[in-house]
C-alpha atoms as a PDB file:
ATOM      1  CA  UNK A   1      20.686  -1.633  13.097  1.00  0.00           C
ATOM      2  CA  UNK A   2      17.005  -1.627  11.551  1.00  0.00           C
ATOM      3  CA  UNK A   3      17.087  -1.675   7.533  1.00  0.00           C
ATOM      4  CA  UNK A   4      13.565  -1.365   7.074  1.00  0.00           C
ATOM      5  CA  UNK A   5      11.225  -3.133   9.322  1.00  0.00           C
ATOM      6  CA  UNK A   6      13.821  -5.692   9.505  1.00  0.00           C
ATOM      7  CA  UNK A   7      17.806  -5.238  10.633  1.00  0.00           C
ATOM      8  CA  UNK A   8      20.846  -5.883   8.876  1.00  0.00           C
ATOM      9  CA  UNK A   9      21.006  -9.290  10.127  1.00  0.00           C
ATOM     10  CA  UNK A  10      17.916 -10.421   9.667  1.00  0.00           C
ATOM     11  CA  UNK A  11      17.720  -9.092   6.190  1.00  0.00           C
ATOM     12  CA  UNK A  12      21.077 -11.004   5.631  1.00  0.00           C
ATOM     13  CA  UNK A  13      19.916 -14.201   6.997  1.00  0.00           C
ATOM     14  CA  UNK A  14      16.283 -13.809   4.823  1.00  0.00           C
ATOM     15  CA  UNK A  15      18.454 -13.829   2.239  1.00  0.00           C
ATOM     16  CA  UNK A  16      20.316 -16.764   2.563  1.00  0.00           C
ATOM     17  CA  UNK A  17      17.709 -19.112   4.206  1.00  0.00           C
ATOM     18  CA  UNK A  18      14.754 -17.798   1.424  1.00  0.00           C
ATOM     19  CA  UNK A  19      17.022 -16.667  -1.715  1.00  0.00           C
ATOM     20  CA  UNK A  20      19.330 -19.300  -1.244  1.00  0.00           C
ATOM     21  CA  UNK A  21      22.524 -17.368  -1.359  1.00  0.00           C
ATOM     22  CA  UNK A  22      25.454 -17.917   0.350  1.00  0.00           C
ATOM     23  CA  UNK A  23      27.513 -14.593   2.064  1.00  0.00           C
ATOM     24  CA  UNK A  24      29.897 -14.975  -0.980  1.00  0.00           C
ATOM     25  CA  UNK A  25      27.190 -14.622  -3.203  1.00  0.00           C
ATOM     26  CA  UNK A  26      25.601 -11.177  -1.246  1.00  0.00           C
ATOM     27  CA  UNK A  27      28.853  -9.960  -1.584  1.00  0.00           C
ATOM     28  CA  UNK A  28      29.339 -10.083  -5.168  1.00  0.00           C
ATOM     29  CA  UNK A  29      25.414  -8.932  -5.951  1.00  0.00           C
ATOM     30  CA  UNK A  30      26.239  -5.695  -3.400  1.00  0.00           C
ATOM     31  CA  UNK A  31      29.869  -5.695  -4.950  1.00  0.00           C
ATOM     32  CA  UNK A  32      32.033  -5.790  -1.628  1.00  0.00           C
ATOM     33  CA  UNK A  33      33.824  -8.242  -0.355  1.00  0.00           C
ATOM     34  CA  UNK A  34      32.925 -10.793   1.865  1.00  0.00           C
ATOM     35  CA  UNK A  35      34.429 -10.206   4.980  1.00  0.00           C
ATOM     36  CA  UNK A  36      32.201  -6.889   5.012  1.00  0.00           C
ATOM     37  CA  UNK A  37      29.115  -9.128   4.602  1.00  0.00           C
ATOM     38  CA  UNK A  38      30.488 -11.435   7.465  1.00  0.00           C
ATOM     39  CA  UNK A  39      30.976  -8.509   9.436  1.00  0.00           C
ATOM     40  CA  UNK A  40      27.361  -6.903   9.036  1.00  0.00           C
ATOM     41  CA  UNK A  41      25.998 -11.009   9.731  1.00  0.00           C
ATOM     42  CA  UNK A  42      28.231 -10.814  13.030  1.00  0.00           C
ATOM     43  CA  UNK A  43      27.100  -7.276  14.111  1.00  0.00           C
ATOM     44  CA  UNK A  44      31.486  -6.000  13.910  1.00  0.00           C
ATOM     45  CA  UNK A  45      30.223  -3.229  11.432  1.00  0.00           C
ATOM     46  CA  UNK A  46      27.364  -1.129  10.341  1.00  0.00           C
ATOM     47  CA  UNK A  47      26.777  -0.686   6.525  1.00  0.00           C
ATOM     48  CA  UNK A  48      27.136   2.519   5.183  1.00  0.00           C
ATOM     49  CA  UNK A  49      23.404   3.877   4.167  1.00  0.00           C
ATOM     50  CA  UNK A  50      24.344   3.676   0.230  1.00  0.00           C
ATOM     51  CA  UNK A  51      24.982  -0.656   0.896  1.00  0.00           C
ATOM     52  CA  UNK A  52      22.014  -0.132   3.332  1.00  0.00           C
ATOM     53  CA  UNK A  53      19.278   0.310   0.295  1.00  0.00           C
ATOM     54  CA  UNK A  54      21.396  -2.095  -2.065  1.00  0.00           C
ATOM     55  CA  UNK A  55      20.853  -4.695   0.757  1.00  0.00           C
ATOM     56  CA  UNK A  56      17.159  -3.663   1.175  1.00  0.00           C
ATOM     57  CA  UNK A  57      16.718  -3.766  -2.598  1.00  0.00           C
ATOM     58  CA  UNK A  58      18.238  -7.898  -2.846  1.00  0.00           C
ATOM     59  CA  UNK A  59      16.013  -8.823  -0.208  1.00  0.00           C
ATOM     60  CA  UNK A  60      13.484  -7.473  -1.885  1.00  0.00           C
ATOM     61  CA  UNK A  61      13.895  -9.611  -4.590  1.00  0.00           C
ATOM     62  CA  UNK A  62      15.428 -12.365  -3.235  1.00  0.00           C
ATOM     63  CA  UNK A  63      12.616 -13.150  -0.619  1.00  0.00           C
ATOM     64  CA  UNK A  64       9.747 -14.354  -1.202  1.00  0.00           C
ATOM     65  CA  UNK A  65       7.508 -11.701   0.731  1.00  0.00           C
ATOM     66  CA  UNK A  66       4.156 -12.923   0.873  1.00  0.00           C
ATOM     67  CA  UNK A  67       5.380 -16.099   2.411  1.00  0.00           C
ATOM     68  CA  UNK A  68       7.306 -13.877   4.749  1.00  0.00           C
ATOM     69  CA  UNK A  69       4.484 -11.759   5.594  1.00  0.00           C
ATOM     70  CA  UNK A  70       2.650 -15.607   7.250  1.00  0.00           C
ATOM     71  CA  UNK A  71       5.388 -15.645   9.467  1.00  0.00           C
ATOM     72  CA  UNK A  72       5.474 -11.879  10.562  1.00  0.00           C
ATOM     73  CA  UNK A  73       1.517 -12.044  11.042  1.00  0.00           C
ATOM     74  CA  UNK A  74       2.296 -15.064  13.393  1.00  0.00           C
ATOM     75  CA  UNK A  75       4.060 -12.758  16.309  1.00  0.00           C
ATOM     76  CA  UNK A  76       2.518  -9.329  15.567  1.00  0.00           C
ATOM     77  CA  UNK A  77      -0.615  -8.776  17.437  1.00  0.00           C
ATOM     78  CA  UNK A  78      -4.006  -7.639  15.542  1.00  0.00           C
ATOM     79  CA  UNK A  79      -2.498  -4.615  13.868  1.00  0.00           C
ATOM     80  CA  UNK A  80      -6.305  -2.976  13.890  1.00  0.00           C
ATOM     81  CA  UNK A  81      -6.474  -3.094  18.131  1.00  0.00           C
ATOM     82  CA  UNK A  82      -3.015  -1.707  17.781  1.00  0.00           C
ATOM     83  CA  UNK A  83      -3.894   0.936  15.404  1.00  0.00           C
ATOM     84  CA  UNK A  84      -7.094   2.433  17.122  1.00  0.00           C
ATOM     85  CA  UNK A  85      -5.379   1.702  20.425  1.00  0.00           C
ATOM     86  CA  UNK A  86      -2.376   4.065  20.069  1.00  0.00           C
ATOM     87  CA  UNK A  87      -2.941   7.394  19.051  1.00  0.00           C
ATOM     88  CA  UNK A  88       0.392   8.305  17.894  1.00  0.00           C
ATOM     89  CA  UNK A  89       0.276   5.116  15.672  1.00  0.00           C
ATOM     90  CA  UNK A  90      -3.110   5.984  14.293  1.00  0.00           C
ATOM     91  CA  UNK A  91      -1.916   9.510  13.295  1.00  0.00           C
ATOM     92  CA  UNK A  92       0.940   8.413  12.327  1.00  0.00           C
ATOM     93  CA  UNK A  93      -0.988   6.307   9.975  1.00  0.00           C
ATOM     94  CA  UNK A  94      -3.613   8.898   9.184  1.00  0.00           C
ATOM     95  CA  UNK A  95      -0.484  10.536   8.134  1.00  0.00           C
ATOM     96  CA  UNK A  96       1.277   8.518   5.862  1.00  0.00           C
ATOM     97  CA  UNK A  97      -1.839   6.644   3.908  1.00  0.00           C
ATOM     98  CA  UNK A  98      -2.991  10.637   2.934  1.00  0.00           C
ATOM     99  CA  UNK A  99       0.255  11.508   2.092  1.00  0.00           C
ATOM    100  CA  UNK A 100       1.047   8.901  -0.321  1.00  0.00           C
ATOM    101  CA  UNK A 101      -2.431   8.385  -1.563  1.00  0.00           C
ATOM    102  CA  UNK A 102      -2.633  11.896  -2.381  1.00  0.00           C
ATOM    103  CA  UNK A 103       0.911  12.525  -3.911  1.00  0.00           C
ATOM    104  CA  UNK A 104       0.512   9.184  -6.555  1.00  0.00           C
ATOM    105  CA  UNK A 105      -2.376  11.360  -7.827  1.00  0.00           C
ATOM    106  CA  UNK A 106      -0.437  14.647  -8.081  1.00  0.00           C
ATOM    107  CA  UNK A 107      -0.802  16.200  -5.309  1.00  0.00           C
ATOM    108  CA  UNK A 108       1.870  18.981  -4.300  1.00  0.00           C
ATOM    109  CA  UNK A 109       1.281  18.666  -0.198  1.00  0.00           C
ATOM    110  CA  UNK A 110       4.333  17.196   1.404  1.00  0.00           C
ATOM    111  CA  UNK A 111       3.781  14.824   4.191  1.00  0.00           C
ATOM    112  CA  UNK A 112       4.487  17.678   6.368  1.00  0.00           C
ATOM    113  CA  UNK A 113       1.721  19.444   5.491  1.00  0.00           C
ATOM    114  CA  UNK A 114      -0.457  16.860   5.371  1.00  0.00           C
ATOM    115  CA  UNK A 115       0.132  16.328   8.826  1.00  0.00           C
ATOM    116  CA  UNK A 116      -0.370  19.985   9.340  1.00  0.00           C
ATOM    117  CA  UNK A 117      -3.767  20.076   7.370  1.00  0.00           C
ATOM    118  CA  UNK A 118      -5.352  16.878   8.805  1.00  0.00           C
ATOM    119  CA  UNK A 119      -3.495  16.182  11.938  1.00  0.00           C
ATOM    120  CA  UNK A 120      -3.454  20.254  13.458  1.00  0.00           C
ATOM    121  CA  UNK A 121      -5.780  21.381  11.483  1.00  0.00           C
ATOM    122  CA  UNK A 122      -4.036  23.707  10.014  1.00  0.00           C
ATOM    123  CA  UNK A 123      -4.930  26.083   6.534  1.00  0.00           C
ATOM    124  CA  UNK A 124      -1.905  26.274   4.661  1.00  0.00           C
ATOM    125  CA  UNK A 125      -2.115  29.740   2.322  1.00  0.00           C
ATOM    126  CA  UNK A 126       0.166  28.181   0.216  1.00  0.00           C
ATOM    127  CA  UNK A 127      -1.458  24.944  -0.838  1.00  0.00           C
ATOM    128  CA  UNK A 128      -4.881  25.131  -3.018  1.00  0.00           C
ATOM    129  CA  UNK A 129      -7.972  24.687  -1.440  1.00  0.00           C
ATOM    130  CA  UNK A 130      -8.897  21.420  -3.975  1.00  0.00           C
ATOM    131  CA  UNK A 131      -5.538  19.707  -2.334  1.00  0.00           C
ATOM    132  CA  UNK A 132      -5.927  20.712   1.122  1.00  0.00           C
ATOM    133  CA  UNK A 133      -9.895  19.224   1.187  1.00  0.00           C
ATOM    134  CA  UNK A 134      -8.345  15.930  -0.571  1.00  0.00           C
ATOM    135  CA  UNK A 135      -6.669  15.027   2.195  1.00  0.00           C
ATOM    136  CA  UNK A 136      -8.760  16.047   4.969  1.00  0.00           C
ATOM    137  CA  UNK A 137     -11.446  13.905   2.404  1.00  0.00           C
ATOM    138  CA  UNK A 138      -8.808  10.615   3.061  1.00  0.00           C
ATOM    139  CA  UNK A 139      -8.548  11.432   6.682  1.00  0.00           C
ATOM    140  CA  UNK A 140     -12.194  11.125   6.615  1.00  0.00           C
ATOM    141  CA  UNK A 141     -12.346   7.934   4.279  1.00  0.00           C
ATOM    142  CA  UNK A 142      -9.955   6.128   6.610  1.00  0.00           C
ATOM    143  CA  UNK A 143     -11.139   7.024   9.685  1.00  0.00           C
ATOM    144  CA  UNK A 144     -14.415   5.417   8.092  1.00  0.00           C
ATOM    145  CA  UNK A 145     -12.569   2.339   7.498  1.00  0.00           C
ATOM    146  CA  UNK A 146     -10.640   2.094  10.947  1.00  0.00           C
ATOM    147  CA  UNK A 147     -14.203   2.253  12.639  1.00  0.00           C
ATOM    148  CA  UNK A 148     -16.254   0.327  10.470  1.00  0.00           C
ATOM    149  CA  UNK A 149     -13.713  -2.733   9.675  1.00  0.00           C
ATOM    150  CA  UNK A 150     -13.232  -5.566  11.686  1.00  0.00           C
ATOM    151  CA  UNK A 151     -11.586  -9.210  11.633  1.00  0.00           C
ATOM    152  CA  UNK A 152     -13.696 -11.239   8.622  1.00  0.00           C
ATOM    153  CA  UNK A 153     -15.472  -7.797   7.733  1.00  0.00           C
ATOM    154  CA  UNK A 154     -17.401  -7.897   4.383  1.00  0.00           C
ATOM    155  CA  UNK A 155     -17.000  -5.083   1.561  1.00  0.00           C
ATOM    156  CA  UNK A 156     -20.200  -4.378  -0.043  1.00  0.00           C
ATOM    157  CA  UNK A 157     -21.284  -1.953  -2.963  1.00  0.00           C
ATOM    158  CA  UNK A 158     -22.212   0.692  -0.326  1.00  0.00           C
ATOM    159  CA  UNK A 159     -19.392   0.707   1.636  1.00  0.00           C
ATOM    160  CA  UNK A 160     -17.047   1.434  -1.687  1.00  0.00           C
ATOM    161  CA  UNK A 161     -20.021   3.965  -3.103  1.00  0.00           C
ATOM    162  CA  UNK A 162     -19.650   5.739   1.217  1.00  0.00           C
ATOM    163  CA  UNK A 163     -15.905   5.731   0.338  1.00  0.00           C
ATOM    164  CA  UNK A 164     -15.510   7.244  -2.920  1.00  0.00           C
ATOM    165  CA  UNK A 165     -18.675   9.904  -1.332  1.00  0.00           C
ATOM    166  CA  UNK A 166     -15.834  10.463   1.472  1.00  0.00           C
ATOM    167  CA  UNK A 167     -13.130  10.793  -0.970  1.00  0.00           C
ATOM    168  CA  UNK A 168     -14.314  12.923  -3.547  1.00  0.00           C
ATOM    169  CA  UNK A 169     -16.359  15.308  -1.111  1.00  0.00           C
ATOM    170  CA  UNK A 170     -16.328  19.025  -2.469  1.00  0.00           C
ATOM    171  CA  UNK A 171     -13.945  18.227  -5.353  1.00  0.00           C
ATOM    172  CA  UNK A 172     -16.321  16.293  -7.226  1.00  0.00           C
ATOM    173  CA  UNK A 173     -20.119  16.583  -8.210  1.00  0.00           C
ATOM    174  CA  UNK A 174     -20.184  12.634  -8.899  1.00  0.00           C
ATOM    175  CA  UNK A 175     -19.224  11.868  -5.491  1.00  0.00           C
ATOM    176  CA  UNK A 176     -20.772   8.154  -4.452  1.00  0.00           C
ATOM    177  CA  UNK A 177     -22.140   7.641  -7.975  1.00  0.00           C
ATOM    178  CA  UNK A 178     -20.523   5.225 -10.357  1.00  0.00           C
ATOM    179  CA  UNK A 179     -19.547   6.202 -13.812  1.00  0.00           C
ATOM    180  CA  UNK A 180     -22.210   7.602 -16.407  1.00  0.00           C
ATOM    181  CA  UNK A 181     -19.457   8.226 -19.068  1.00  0.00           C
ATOM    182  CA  UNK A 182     -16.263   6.729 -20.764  1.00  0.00           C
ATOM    183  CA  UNK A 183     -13.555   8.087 -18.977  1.00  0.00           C
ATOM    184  CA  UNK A 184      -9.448   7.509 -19.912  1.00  0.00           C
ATOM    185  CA  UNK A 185      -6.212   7.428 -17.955  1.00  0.00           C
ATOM    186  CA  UNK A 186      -4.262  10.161 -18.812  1.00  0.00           C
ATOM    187  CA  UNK A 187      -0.836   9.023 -20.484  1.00  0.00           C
ATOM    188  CA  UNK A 188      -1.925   5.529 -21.066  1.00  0.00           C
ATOM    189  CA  UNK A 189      -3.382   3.758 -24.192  1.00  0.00           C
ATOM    190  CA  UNK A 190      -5.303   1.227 -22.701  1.00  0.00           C
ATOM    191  CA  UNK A 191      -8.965   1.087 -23.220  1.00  0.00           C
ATOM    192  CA  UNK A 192     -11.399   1.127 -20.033  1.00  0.00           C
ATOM    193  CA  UNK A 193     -14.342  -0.206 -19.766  1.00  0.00           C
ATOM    194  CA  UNK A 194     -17.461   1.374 -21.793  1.00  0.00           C
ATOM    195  CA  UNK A 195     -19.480   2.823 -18.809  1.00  0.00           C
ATOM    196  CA  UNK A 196     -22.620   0.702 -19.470  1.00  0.00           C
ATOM    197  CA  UNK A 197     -20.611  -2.400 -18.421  1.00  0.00           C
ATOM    198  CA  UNK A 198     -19.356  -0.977 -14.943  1.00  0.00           C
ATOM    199  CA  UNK A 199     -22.633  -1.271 -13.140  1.00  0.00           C
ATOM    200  CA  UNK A 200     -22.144  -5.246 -13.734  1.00  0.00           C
ATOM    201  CA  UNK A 201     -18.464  -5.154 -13.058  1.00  0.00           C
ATOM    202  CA  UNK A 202     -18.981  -3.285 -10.023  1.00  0.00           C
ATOM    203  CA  UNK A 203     -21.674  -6.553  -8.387  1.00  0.00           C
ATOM    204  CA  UNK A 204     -19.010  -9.422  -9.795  1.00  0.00           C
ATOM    205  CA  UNK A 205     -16.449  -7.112  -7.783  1.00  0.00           C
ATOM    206  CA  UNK A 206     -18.533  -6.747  -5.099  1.00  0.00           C
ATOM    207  CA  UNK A 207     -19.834 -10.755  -4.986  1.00  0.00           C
ATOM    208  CA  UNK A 208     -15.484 -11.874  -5.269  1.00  0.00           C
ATOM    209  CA  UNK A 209     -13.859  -9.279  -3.814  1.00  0.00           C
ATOM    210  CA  UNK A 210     -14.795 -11.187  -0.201  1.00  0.00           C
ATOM    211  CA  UNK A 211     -13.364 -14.776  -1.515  1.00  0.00           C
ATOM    212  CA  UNK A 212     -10.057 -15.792  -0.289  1.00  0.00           C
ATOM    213  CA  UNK A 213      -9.270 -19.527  -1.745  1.00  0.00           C
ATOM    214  CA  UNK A 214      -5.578 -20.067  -1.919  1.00  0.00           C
ATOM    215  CA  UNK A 215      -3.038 -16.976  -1.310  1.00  0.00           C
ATOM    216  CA  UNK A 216      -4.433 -14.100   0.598  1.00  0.00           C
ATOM    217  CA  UNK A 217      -2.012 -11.885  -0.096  1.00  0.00           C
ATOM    218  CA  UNK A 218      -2.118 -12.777  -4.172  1.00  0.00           C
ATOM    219  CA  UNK A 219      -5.711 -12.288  -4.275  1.00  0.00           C
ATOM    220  CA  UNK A 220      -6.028  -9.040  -2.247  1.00  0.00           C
ATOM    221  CA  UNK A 221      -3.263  -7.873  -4.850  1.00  0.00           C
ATOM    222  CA  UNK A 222      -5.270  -9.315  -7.960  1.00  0.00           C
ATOM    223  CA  UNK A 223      -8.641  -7.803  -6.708  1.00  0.00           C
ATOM    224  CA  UNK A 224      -6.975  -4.470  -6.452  1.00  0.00           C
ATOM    225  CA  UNK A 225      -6.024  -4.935 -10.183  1.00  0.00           C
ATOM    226  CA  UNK A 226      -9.349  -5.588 -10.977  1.00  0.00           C
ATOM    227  CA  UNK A 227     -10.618  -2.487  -9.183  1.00  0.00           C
ATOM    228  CA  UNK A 228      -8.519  -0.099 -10.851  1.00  0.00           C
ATOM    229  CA  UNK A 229      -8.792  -2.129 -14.421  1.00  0.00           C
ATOM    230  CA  UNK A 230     -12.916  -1.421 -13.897  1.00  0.00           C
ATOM    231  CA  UNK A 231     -12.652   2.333 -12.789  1.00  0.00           C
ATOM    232  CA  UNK A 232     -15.852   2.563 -11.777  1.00  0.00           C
ATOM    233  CA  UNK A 233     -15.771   5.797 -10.813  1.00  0.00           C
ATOM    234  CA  UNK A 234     -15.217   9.120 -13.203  1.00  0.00           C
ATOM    235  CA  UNK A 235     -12.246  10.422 -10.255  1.00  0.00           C
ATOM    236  CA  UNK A 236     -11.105   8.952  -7.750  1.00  0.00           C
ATOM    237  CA  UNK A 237     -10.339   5.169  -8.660  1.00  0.00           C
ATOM    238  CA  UNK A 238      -6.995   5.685  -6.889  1.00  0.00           C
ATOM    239  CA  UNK A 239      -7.360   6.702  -3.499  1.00  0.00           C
ATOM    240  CA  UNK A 240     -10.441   4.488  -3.613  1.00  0.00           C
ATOM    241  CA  UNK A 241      -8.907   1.462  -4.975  1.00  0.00           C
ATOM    242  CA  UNK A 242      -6.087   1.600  -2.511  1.00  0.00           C
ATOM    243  CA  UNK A 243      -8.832   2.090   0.602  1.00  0.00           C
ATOM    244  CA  UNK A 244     -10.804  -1.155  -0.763  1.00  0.00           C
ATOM    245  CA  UNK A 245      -7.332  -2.947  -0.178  1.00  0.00           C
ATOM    246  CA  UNK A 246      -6.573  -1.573   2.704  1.00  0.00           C
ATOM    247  CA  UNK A 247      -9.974  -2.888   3.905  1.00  0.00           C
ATOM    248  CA  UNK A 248      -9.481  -6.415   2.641  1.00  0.00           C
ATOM    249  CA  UNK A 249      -6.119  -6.242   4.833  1.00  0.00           C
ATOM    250  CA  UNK A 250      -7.504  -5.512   8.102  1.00  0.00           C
ATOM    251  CA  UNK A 251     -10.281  -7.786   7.795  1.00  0.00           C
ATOM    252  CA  UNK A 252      -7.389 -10.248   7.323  1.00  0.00           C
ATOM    253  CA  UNK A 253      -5.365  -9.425  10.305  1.00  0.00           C
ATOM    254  CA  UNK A 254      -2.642  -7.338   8.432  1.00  0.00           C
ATOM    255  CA  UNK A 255      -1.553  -3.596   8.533  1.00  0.00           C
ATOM    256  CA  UNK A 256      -2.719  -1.027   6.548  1.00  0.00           C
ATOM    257  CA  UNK A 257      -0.244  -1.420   3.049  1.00  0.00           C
ATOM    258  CA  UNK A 258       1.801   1.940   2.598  1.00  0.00           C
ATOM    259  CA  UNK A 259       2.294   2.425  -0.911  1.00  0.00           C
ATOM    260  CA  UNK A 260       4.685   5.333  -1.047  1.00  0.00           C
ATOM    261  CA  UNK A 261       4.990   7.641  -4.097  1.00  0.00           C
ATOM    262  CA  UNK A 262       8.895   7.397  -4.400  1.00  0.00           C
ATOM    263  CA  UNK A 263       7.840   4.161  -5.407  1.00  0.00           C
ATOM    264  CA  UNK A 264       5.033   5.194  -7.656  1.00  0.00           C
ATOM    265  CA  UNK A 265       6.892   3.713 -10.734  1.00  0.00           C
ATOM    266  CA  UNK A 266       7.038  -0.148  -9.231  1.00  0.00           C
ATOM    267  CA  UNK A 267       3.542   0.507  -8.437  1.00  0.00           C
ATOM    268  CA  UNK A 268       2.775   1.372 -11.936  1.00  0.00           C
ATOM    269  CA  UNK A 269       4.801  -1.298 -13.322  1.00  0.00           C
ATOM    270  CA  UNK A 270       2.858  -3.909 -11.312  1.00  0.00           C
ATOM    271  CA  UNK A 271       0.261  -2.700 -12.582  1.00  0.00           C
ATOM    272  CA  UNK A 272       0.907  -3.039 -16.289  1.00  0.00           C
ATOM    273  CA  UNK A 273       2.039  -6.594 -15.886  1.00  0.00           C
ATOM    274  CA  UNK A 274      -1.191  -7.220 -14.205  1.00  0.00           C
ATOM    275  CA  UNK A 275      -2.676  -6.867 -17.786  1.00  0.00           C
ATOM    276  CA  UNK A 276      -0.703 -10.154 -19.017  1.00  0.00           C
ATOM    277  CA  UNK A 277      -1.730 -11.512 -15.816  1.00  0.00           C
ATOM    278  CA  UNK A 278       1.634 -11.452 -14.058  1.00  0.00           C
ATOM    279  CA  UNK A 279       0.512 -10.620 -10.697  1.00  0.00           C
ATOM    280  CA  UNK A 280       3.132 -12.427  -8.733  1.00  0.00           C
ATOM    281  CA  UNK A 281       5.249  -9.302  -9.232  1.00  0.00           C
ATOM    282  CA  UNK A 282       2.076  -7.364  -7.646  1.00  0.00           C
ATOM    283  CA  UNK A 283       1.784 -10.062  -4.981  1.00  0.00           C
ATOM    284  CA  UNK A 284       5.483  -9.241  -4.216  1.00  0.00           C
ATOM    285  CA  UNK A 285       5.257  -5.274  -3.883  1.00  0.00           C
ATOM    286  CA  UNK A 286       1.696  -4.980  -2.084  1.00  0.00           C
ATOM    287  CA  UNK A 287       3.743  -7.660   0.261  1.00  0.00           C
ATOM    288  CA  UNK A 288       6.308  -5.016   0.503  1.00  0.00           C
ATOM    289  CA  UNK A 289       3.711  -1.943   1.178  1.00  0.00           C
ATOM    290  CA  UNK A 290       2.234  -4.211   4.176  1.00  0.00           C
ATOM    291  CA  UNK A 291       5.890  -4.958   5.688  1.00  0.00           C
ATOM    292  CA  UNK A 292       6.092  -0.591   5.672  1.00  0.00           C
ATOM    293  CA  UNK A 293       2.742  -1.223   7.522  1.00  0.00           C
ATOM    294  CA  UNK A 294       4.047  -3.379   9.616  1.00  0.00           C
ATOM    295  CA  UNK A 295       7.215  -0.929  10.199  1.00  0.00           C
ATOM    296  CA  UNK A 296       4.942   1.925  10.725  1.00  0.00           C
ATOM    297  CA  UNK A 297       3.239  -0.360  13.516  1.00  0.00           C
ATOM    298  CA  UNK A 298       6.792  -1.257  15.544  1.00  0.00           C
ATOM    299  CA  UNK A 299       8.465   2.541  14.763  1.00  0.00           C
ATOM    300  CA  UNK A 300       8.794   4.480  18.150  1.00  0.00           C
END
């Protein structure tokens, strides 16, 4: 039985080789006993879907995903040629990165209409005008990216100004320009960046945002910190932000990371400990965002 990308066994056995728990010690953490958990390793019983997200959630923190991630990257194919080679998986991608990117933001569409709006091309009567053009602006985005990116691609300044002129098309008259005023995050205190600093932000982005000493997976994750820390834009940083990363992935070799609003609050949280430089924590949910890539990729 898949949990995830991965199935109850190999979940279990993650676990154990990577968290260094023993089946007595899953047991107590998902409060059963352990003959269940030597049942689920031995394939004599199926969890119930309630153990079936506790389990998910321990591996989650028990594994060290990033280092996972090497070893799923190993077998998995170029997820790009897999992508634009299947066009159920590329809607089905289409689908899911507008949906989510949209919905952290506030949007009201439901991933069923988004599929209806930028999949069938539907015009929902319902649904404002403002949301319905937001996603078919994403669509748009990441198509962009899907065609234009490429193993060991490089992100420039006007590939991220083409984005954010994707993005914010009709909603916005400062589409493609960077900021030309201070600009806040609604419920938060912190203090952005005056706007005459973001035009040299924006080139020391630009000139790192291509380096990859040590981790991959950390930096990618710090970088997108960065980008949303700068908010060079005046609307938009979001869906932006997260198509920059994207874009760093597939020029990696890696999926497309699916950053679903039900987990908008992790997100969020990463982000905050991002600004006392914690961003193993980050490292550890992008990591989990790619392995929903990755699931999106295998999913029949």
């Amino acid at each position: 039985m898949k949990n995830g990308m991965f199935s109850v066994q190999e979940q279990l056995h993650f676990i154990m080789e990577m968290g260094d728990m023993r089946q007595a010690d899953i047991a107590r953490a998902l409060e059963i006993d352990y003959k269940t958990v030597n049942r689920w390793l031995n394939e004599k019983r199926t969890p119930h879907p309630v153990h079936c997200r506790k389990l998910h959630d321990l591996f989650i923190e028990k594994t060290d995903l990033p280092l996972l991630l090497k070893k799923v990257k190993v077998t998995s194919g170029n997820p790009l040629e897999i992508i634009k080679g299947n066009r159920s998986i590329y809607n089905r991608f289409l689908v899911a990165l507008t949906y989510n990117s949209d919905a952290i933001e506030g949007s009201t569409l439901t991933e069923e209409d988004t599929r209806k709006i930028i999949i069938k091309g539907e015009v929902l009567s319902s649904k404002s005008q403002k949301e319905q053009q937001e996603a078919i602006n994403h669509k748009t985005a990441l198509e962009f990216v899907f065609s234009a990116v490429k193993r060991g691609f490089r992100i420039d300044r006007d590939f991220i100004l083409n984005l954010h002129r994707m993005v914010m098309h009709g909603v916005s008259k400062d589409a493609g320009e960077i900021r030309k005023r201070n600009v806040a995050i609604k419920g938060l205190q912190k203090k952005l960046p005056h706007y005459q600093f973001v035009p040299r932000l924006f080139k020391e982005f630009t000139l790192d945002v291509n380096k990859y000493e040590g981790g991959v997976i950390k930096k990618i994750a710090v970088n997108h910190y960065e980008f949303e820390e700068m908010h060079p834009f005046s609307d938009g940083n979001g869906r932006v932000g997260r198509l920059v990363t994207i874009t760093q992935l597939l020029s990696k070799g890696y999926p497309p990371c699916v950053i679903q609003n039900k987990d908008r609050d992790k997100y969020y949280r990463a982000m905050q400990l991002g600004d006392i430089h914690r961003f193993d924590y980050m490292a550890q949910f992008l990591s989990e965002s790619i392995l929903e890539g990755y699931g999106l990729l295998k999913h029949v």
